[in-house]
Protein backbone atom coordinates (compact mmCIF):
# COMPACT_ATOMS: atom_id res chain seq x y z
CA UNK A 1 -51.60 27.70 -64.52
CA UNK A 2 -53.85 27.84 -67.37
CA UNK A 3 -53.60 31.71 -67.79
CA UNK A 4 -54.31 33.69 -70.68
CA UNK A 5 -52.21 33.64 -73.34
CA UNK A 6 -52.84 37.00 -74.99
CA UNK A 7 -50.21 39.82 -74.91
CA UNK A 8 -49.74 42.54 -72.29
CA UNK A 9 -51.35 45.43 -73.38
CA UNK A 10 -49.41 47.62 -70.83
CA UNK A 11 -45.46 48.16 -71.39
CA UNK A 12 -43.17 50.05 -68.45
CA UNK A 13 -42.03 53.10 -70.09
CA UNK A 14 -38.11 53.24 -69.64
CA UNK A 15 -38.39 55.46 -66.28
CA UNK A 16 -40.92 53.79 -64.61
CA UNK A 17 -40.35 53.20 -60.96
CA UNK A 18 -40.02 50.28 -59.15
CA UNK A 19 -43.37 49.73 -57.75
CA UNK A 20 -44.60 50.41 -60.95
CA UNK A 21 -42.56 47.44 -62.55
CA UNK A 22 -43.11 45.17 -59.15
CA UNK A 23 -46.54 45.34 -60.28
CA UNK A 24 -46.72 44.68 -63.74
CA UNK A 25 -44.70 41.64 -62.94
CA UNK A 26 -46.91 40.93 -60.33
CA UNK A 27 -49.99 41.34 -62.50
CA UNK A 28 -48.56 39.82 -65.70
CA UNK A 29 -46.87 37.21 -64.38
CA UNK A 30 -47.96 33.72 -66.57
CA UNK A 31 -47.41 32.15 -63.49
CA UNK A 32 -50.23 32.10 -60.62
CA UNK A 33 -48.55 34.19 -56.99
CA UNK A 34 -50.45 34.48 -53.92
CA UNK A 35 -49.63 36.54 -51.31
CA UNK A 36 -50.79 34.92 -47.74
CA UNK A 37 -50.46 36.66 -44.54
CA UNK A 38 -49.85 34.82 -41.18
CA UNK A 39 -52.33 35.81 -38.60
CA UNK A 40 -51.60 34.60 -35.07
CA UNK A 41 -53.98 33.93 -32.22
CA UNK A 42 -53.72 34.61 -28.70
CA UNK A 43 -53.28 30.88 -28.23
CA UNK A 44 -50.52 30.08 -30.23
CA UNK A 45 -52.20 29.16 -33.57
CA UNK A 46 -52.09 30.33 -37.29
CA UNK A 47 -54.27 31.43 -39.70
CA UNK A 48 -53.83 32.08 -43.44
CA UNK A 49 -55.08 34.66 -44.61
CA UNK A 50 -54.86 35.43 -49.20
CA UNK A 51 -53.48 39.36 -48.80
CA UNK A 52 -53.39 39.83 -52.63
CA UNK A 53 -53.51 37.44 -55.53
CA UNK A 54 -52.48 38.09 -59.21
CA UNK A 55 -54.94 37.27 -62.72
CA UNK A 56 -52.84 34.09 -63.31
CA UNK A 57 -53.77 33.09 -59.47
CA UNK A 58 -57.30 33.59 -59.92
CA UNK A 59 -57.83 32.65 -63.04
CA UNK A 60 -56.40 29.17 -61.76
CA UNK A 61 -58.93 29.17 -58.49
CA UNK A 62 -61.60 29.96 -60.74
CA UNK A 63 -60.66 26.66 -62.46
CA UNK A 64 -61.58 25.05 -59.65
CA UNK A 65 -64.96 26.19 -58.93
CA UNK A 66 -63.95 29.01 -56.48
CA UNK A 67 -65.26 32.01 -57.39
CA UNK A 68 -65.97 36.08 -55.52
CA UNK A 69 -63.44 37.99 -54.26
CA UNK A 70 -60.56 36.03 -52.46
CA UNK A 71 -59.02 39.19 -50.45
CA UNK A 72 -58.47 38.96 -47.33
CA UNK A 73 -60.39 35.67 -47.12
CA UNK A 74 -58.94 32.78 -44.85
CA UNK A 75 -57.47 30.24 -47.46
CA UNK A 76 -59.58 27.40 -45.98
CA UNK A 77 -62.47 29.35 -47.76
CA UNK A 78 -60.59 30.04 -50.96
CA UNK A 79 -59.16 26.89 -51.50
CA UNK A 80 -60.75 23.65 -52.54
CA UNK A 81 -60.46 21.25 -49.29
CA UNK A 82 -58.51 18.88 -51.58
CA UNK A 83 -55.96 21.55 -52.14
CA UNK A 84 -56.37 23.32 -48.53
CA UNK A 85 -55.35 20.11 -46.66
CA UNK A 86 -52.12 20.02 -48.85
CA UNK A 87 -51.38 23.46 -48.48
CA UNK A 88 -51.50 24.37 -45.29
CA UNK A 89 -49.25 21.50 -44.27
CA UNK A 90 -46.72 22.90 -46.39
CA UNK A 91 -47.56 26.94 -45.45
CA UNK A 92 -46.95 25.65 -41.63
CA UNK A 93 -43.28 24.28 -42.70
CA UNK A 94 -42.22 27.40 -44.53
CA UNK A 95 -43.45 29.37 -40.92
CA UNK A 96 -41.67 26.92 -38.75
CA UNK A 97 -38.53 26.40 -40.28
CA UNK A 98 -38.19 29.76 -42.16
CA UNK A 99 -37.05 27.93 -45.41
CA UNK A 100 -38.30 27.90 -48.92
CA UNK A 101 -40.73 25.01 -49.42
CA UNK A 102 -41.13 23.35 -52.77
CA UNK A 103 -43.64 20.56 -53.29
CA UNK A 104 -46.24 19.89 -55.97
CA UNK A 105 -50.00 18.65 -56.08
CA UNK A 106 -52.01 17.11 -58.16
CA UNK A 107 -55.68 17.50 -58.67
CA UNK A 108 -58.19 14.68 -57.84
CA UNK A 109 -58.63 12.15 -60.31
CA UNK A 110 -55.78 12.52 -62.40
CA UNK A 111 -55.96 16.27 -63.04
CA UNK A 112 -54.24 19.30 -63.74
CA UNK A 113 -50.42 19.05 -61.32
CA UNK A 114 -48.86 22.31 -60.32
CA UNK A 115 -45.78 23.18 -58.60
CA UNK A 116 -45.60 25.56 -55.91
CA UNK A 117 -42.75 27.61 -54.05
CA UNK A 118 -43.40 28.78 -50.73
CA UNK A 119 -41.00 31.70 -49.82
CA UNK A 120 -41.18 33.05 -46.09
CA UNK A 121 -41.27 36.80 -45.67
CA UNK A 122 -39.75 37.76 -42.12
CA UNK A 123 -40.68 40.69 -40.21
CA UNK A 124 -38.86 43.09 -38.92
CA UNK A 125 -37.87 41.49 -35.74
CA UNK A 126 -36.18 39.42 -38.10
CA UNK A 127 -37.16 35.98 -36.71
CA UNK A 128 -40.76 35.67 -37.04
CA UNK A 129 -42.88 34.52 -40.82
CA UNK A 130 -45.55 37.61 -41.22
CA UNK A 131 -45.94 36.51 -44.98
CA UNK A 132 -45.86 33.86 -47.72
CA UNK A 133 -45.14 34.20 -51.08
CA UNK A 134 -46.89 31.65 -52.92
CA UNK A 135 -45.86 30.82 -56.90
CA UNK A 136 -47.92 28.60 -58.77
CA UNK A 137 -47.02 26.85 -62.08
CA UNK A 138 -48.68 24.40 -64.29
CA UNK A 139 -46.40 21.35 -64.76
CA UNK A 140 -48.90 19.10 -66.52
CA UNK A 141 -46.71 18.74 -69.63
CA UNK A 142 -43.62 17.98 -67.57
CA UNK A 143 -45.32 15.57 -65.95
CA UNK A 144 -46.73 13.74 -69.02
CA UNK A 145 -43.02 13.92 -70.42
CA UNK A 146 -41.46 12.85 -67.18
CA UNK A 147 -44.11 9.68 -67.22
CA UNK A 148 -43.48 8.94 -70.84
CA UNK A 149 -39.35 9.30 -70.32
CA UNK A 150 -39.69 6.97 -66.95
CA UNK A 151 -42.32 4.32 -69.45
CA UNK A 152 -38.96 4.57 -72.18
CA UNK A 153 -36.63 3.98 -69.58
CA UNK A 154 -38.56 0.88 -67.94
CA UNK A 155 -38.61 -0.29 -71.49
CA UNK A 156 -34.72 -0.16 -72.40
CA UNK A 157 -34.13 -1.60 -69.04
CA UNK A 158 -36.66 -4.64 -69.99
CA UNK A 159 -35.12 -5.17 -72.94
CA UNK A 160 -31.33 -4.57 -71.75
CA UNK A 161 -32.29 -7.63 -69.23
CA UNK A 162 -33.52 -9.77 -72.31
CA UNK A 163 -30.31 -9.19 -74.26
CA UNK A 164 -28.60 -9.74 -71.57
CA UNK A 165 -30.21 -13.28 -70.69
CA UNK A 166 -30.27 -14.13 -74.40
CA UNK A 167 -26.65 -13.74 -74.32
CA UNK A 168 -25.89 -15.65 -71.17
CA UNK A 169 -28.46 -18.76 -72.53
CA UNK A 170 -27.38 -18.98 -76.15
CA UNK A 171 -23.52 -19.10 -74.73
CA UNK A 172 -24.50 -21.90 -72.86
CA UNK A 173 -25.90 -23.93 -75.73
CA UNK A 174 -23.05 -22.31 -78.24
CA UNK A 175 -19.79 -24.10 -75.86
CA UNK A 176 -21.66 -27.25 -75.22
CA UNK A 177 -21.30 -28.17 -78.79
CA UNK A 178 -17.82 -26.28 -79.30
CA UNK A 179 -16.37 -28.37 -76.54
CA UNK A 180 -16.96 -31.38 -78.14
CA UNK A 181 -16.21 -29.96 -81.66
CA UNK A 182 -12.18 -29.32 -79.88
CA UNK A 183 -12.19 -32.45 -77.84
CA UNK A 184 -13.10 -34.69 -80.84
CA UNK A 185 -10.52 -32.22 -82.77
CA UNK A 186 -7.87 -32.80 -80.60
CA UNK A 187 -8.52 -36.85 -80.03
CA UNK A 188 -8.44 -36.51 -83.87
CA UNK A 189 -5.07 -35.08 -83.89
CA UNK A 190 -3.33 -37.14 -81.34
CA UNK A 191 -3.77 -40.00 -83.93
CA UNK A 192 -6.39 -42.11 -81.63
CA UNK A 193 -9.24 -42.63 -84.71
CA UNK A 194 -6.52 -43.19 -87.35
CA UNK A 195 -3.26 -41.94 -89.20
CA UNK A 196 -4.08 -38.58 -90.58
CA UNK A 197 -2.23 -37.58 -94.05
CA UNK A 198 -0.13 -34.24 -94.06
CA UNK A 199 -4.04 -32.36 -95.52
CA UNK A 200 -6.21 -34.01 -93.47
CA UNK A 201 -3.78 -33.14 -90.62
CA UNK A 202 -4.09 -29.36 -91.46
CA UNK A 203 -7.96 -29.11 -91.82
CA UNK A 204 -8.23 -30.34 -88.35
CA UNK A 205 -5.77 -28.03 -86.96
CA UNK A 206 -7.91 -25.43 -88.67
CA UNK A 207 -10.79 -26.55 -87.16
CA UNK A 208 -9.51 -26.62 -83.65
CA UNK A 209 -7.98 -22.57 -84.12
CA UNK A 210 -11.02 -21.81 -85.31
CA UNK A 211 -13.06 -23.64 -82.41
CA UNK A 212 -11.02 -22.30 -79.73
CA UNK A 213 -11.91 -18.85 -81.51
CA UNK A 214 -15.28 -19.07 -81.46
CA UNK A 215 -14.89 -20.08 -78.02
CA UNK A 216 -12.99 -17.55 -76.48
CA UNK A 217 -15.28 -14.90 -78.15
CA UNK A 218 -18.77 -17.01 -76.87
CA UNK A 219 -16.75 -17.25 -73.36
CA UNK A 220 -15.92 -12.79 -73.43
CA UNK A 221 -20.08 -12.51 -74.09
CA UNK A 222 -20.82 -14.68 -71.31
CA UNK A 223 -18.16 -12.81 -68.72
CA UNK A 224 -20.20 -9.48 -70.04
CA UNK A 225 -23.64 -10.68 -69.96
CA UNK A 226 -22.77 -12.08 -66.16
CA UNK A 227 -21.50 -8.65 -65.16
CA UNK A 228 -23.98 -6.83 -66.77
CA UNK A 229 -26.48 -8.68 -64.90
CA UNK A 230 -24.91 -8.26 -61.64
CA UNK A 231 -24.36 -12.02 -61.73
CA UNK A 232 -20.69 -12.22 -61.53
CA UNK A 233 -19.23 -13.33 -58.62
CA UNK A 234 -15.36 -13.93 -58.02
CA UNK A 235 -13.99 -16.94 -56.19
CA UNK A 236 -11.02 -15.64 -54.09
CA UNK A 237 -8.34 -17.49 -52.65
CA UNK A 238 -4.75 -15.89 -51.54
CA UNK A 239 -2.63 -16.34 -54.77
CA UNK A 240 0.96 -15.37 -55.80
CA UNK A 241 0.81 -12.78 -58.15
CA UNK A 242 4.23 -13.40 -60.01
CA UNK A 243 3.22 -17.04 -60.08
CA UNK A 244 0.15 -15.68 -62.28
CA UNK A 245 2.19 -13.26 -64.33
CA UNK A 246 4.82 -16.63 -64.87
CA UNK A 247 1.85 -18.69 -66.02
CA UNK A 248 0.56 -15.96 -68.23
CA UNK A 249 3.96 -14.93 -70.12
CA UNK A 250 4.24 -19.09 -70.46
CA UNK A 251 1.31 -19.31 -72.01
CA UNK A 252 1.63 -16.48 -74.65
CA UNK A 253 5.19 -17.04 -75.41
CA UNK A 254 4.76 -19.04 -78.78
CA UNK A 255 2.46 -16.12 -80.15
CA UNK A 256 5.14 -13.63 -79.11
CA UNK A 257 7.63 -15.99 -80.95
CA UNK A 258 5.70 -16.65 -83.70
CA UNK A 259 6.02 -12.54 -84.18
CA UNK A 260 9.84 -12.11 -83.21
CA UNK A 261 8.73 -10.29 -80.66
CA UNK A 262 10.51 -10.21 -76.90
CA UNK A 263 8.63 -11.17 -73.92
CA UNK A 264 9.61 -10.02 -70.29
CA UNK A 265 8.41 -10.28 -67.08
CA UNK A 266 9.72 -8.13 -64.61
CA UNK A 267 8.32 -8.43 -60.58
CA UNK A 268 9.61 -6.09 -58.02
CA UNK A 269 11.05 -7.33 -54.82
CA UNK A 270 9.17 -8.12 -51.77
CA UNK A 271 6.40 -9.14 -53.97
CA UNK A 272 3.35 -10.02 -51.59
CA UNK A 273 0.74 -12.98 -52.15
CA UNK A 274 -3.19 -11.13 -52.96
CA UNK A 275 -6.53 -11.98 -51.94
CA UNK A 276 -8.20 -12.48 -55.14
CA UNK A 277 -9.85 -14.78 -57.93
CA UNK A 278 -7.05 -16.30 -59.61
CA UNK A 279 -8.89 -17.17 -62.72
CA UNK A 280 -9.88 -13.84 -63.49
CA UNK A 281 -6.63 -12.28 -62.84
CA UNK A 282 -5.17 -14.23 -64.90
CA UNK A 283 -7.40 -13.30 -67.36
CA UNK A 284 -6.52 -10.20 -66.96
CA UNK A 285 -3.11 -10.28 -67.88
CA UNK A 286 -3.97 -12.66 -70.65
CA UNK A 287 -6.23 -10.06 -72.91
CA UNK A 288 -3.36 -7.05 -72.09
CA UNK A 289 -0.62 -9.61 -73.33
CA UNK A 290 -2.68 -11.06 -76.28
CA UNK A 291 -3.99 -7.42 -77.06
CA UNK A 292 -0.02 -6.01 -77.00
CA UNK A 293 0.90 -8.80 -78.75
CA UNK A 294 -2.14 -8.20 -81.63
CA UNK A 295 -0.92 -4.51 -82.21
CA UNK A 296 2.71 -5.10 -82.22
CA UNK A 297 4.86 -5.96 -85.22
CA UNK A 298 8.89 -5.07 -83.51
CA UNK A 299 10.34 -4.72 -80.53
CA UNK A 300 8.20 -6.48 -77.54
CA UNK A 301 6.00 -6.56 -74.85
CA UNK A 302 6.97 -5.93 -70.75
CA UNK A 303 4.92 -7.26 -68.42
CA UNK A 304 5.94 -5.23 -64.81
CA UNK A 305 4.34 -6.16 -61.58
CA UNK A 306 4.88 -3.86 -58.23
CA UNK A 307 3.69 -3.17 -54.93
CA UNK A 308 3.46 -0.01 -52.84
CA UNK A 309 1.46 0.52 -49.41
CA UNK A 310 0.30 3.46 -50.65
CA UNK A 311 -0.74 2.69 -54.02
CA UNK A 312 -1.42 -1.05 -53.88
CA UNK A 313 -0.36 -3.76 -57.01
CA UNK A 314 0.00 -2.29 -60.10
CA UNK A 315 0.25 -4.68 -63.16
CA UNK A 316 1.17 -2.84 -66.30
CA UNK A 317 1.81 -4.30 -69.73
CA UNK A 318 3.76 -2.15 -72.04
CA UNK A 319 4.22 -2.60 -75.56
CA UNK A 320 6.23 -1.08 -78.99
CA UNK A 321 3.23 -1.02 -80.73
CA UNK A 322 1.45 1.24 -83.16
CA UNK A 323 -0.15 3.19 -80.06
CA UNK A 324 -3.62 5.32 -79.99
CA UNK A 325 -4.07 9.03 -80.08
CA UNK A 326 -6.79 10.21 -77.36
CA UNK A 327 -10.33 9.74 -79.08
CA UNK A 328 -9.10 6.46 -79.90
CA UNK A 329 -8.13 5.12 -76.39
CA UNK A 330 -11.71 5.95 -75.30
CA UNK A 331 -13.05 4.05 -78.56
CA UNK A 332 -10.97 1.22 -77.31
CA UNK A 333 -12.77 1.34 -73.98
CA UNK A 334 -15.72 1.00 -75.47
CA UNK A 335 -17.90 -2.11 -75.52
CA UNK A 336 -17.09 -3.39 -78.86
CA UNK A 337 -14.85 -1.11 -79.76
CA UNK A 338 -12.47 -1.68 -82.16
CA UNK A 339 -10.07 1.71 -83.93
CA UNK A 340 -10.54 1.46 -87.03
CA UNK A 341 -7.46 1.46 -89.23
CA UNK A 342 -5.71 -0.49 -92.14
CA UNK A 343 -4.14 -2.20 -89.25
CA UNK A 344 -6.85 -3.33 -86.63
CA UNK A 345 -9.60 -3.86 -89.54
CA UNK A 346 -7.55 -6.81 -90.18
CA UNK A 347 -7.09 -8.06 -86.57
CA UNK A 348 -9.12 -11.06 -85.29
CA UNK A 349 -11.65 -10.07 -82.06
CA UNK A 350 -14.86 -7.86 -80.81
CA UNK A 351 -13.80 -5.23 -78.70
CA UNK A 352 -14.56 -6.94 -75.38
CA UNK A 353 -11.25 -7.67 -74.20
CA UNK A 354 -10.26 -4.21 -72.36
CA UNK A 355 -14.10 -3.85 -71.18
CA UNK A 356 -13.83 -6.89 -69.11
CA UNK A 357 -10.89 -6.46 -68.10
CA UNK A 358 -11.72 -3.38 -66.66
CA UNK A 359 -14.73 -4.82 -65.20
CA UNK A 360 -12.60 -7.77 -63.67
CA UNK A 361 -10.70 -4.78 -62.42
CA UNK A 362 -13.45 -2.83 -60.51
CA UNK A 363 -14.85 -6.04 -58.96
CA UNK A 364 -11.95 -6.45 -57.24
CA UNK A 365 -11.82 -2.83 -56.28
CA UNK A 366 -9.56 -1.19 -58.89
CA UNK A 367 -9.07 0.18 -62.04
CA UNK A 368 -7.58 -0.14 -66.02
CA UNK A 369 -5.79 2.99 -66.99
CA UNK A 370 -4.62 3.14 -70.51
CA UNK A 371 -1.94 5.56 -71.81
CA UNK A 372 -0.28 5.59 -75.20
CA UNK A 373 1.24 7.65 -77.97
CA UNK A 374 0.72 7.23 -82.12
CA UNK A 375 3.65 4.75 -83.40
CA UNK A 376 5.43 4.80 -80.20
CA UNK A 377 3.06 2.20 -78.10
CA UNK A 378 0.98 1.72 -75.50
CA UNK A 379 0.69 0.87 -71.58
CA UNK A 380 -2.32 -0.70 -70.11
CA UNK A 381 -2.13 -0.66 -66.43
CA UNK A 382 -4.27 -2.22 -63.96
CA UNK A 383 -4.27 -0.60 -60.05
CA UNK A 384 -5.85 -3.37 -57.12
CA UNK A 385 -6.19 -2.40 -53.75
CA UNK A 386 -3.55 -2.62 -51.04
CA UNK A 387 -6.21 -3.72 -48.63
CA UNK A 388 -5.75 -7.36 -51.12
CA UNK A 389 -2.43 -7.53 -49.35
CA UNK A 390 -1.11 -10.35 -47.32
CA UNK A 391 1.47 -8.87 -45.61
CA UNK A 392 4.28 -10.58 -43.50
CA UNK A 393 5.56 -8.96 -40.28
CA UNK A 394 8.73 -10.59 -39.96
CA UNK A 395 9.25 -9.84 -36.82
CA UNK A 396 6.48 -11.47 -34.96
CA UNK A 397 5.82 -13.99 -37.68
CA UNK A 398 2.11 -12.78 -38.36
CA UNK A 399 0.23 -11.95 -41.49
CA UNK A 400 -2.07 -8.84 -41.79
């Protein structure tokens, strides 16, 4: 409001009444309060008329070129016409529907902005608006913050969308040349350019781990950078769900071997077929088998798979691994979050897997729940939608 900011020079003593105090903070109020009175005419229409104004009030108007004495003075003649034609759309609201009105204005040309708060005092027939109270506050600073927080924002946004098509072009180029780098590994391997001796033999095997590596982790930054763009879009087809969770255990069998660890797949009865992309929920399964698998050294890894009207498909994988307390499952959620132990320091990958998959979830309409306990293991569930359902009726032969 621009006020003064020098002290009160009159304190309440500690009996003073309550006019006395409704006036002091009427008078010393930093904020500017106007007092309007609704004048009717015969003919239906209003008039606003300034009853009483405080210092802070005035001392604003007077900012504004209006000077004299404002009492009792229609505010068309107190207020600037600039700040008039605002106002009195906002007074005739607050009459009309009897409701607190807050709305703010800024001065011509980029000046000073203020808030107001329209209050509506009824009468005593209890229905009609015989006065406004009118509060008044400078929110210039708030409004140079709010500008300079919205200018940040626009500016992480601009530079999120940069990162994010950095990442999407450079994983382009990156499994262009990768592709070849296993294809010419593999045709290497199969013996086509040549007998390979027992060394040679295991220095292309260590390229192609190491390719297939790289490529998995180029191929997780390209899933994010696609759904972080909003560019991800699933291909959907009606699949068999324990067909996928089959494939999966197949294909992560020898790492599960390779461990001495047990590998199950267990799929309830009655098992319906899903509307969904196939690809990505199989890669689903894949990172919560390869991440069990990671983080277990005995016992072994369950995958279940369910189905239930009410709750939908439920996919868990459960493992006898070295588990998470509570702060560390949310780590784990993280984007490229890793728990850092002895143990997982020395574990290959980026902390991406259980983000996308969790992503992958919510696109098709569900969600990755994670539960586990310190040296006893871990479950990581993922819930999809009944609604994915393809139902038989048996009776009638139909599918809903």
């Amino acid at each position: 409001m621009g006020s003064s900011n020098s002290a009160s020079r009159v304190s309440p003593s500690a009996d003073a009444d309550a006019g006395e105090l409704e006036r002091l903070f009427f008078r010393h109020s930093k904020d500017g309060m106007l007092l309007v009175r609704v004048v009717r005419g015969e003919d239906g229409s209003e008039r606003f008329v300034l009853q009483a104004e405080n210092p802070a009030a005035k001392e604003r108007l007077n900012s504004l070129g209006q000077t004299g004495d404002f009492h009792s003075r229609d505010i068309e003649a107190v207020f600037p016409a600039w700040l008039h034609k605002h106002a009195l759309i906002h007074y005739r609201a607050c009459v009309s529907s009897r409701e607190v009105r807050r709305y703010e204005i800024q001065q011509p040309n980029g000046g000073m902005t203020h808030e107001s708060i329209a209050t509506p005092v009824i009468g005593a027939d209890g229905k009609t608006v015989d006065y406004i109270i009118v509060v008044m506050r400078d929110i210039a600073d708030r409004v140079i913050q709010e500008r300079k927080l919205n200018s940040a924002l626009a500016k992480a946004e601009e530079a999120n969308r940069s990162k994010t098509e950095f990442f999407a072009s450079m994983s382009h180029e990156l499994r262009t040349p990768l592709n070849a780098i296993l294809g010419f590994s593999e045709l290497m391997e199969s013996g086509i350019g040549g007998a390979l001796n027992e060394r040679h033999r295991q220095y292309i095997e260590y390229i192609r781990g190491s390719g297939q590596h790289l490529l998995r982790i180029i191929s997780d930054i390209l899933d994010l950078s696609k759904i972080e763009a909003g560019h991800f879009k699933l291909h959907e087809a009606m699949v068999s769900v324990a067909e996928l969770g089959q494939d999966c255990v197949q294909m992560v069998h020898e790492r599960a071997h390779r461990k001495s660890l047990s590998l199950e797949l267990i799929v309830a009865p009655g098992m319906p077929q899903m509307t969904a992309d196939p690809v990505r929920i199989k890669q689903i399964l894949l990172n919560l088998l390869s991440n069990a698998i990671k983080f277990t050294e005995k016992g072994g890894i369950i995958l279940r798979m369910s189905f239930e009207p009410e709750t939908g498909f439920v996919l868990s994988v459960t493992d006898t691994g070295r588990g998470m307390a509570m702060d560390e499952l949310e780590t784990a959620m993280e984007l490229f979050g890793q728990v850092e132990d002895a143990y997982t320091r020395n574990a290959e990958g980026t902390g991406l897997g259980l983000p996308i998959t969790r992503h992958l979830a919510e696109l098709h309409g569900g969600i990755l729940t994670l539960t586990s306990r310190k040296e006893l293991g871990t479950c990581a569930t993922v819930t999809l939608p009944a609604s994915r359902a393809f139902l038989t009726d048996r009776k009638n032969g139909t599918v809903c």
